[in-house]
C-alpha atoms as a PDB file:
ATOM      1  CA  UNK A   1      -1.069 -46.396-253.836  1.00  0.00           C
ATOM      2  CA  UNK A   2      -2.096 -49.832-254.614  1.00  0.00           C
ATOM      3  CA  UNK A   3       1.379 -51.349-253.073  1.00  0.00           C
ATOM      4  CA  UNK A   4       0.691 -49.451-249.955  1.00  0.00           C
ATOM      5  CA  UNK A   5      -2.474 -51.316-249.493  1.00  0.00           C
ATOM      6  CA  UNK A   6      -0.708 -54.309-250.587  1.00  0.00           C
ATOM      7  CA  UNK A   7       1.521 -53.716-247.587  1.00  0.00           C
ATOM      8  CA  UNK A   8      -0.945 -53.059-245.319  1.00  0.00           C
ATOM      9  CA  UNK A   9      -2.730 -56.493-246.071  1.00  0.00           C
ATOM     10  CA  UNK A  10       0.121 -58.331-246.000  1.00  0.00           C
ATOM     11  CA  UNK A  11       0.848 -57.125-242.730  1.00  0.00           C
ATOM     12  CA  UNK A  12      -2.314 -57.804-241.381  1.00  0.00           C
ATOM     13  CA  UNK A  13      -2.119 -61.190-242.334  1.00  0.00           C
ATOM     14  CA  UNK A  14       1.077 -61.922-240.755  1.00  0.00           C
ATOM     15  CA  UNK A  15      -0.270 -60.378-237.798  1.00  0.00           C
ATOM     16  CA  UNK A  16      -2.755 -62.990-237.542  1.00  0.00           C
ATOM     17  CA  UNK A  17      -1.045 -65.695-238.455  1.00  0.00           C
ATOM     18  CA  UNK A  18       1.410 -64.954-235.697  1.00  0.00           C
ATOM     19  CA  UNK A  19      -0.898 -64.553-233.108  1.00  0.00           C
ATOM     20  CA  UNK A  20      -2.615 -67.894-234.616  1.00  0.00           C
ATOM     21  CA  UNK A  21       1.232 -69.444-233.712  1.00  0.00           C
ATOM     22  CA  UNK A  22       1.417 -67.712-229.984  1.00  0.00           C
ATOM     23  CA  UNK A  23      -2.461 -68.710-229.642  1.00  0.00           C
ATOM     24  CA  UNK A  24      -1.713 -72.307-230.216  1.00  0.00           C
ATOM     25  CA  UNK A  25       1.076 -72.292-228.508  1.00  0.00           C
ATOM     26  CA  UNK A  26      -0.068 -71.221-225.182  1.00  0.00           C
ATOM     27  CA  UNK A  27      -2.837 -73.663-225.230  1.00  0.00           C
ATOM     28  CA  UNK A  28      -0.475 -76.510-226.015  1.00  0.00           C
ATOM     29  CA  UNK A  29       1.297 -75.699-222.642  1.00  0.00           C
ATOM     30  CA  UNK A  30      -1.695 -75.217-220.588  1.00  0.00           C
ATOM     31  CA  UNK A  31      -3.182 -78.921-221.743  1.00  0.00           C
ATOM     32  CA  UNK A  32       0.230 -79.792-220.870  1.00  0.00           C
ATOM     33  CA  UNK A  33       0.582 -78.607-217.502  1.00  0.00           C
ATOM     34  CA  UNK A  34      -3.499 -80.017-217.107  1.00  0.00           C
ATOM     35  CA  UNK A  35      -2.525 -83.797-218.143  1.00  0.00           C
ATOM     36  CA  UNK A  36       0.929 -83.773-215.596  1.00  0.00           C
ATOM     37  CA  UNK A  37      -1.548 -82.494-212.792  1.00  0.00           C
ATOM     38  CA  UNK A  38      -3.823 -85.643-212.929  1.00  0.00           C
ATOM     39  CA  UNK A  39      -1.038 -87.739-213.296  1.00  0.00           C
ATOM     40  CA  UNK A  40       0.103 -87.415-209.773  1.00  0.00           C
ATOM     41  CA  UNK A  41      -3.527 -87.871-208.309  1.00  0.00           C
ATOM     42  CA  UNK A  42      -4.145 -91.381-210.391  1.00  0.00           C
ATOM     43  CA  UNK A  43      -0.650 -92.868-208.961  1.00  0.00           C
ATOM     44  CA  UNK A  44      -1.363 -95.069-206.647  1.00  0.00           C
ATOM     45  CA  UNK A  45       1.500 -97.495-204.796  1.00  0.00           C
ATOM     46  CA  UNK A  46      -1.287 -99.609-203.343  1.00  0.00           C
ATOM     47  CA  UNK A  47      -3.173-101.242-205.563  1.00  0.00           C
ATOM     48  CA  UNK A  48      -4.527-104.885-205.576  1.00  0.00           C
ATOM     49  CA  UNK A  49      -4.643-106.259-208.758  1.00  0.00           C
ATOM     50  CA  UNK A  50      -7.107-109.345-208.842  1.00  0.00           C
ATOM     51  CA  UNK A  51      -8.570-108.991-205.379  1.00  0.00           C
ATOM     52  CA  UNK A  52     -12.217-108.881-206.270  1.00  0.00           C
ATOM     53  CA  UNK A  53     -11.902-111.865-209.317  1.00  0.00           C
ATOM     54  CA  UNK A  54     -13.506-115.450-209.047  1.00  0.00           C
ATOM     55  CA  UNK A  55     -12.732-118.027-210.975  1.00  0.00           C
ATOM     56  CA  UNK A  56     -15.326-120.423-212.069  1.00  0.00           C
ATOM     57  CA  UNK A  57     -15.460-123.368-214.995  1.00  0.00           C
ATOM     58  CA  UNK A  58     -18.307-122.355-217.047  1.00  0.00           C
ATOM     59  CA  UNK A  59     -21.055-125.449-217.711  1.00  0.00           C
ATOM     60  CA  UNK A  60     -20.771-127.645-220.244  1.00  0.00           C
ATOM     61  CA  UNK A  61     -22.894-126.557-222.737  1.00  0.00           C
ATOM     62  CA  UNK A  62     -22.985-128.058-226.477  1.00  0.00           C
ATOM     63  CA  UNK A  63     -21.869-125.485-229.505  1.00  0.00           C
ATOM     64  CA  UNK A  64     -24.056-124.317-231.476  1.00  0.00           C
ATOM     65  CA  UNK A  65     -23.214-126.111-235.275  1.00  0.00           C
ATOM     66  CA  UNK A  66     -25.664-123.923-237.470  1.00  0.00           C
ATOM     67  CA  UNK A  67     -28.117-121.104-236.554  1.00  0.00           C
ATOM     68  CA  UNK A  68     -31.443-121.362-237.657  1.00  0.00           C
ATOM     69  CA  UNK A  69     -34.085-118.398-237.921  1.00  0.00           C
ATOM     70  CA  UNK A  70     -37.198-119.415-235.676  1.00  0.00           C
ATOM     71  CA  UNK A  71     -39.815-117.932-238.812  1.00  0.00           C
ATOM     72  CA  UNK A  72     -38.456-118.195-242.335  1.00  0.00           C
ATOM     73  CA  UNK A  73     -40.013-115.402-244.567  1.00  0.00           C
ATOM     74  CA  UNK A  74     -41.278-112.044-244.257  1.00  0.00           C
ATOM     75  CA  UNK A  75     -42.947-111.015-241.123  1.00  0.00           C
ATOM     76  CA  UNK A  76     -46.857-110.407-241.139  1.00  0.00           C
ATOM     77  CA  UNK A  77     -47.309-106.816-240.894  1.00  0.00           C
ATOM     78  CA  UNK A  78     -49.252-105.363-237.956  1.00  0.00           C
ATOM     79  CA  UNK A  79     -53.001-104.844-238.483  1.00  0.00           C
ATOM     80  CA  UNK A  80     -52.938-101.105-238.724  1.00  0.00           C
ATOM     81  CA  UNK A  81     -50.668-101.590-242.001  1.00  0.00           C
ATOM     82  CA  UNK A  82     -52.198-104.012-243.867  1.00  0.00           C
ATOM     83  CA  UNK A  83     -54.457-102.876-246.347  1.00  0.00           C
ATOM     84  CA  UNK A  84     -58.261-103.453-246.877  1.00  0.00           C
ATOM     85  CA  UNK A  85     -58.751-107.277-246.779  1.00  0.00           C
ATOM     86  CA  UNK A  86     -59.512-108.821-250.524  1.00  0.00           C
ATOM     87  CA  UNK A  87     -63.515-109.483-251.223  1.00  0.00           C
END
């Protein structure tokens, strides 16, 4: 009795499991057949590489050697979070 049911589970496993296979298999094709579709539409034989690009010298401008923070320290907090000022 109990390797009957053992059958029957083992069965139903391999059931899914194959249908898992087929299942993954039929989507691989159809995202296959998907990406060769937009291939053909992107082609183009007429394209101008460069056509809309200017080139320019940027300005002479000196390199900065070593930033420097404009306020050194904590920040002051905003009014409505400081506490009650000190008698």
């Amino acid at each position: 009795m109990v390797s009957a049911k053992r059958k029957n589970v083992k069965l139903l496993v391999a059931l899914i499991g194959g249908s898992g296979v087929i299942a993954m298999g039929a989507l691989s094709m159809a995202f296959g057949q998907e990406q060769t579709g937009q291939e053909s539409v992107a082609k183009s034989s007429t394209m101008n590489i460069g056509s809309t690009t200017t080139e320019t010298t940027p300005p002479l401008v000196e390199a900065t050697t070593l930033a420097a923070p404009a306020m050194k320290g904590p920040a002051p907090l905003p009014a409505e979070e400081q506490g009650p000022a000190a008698p």
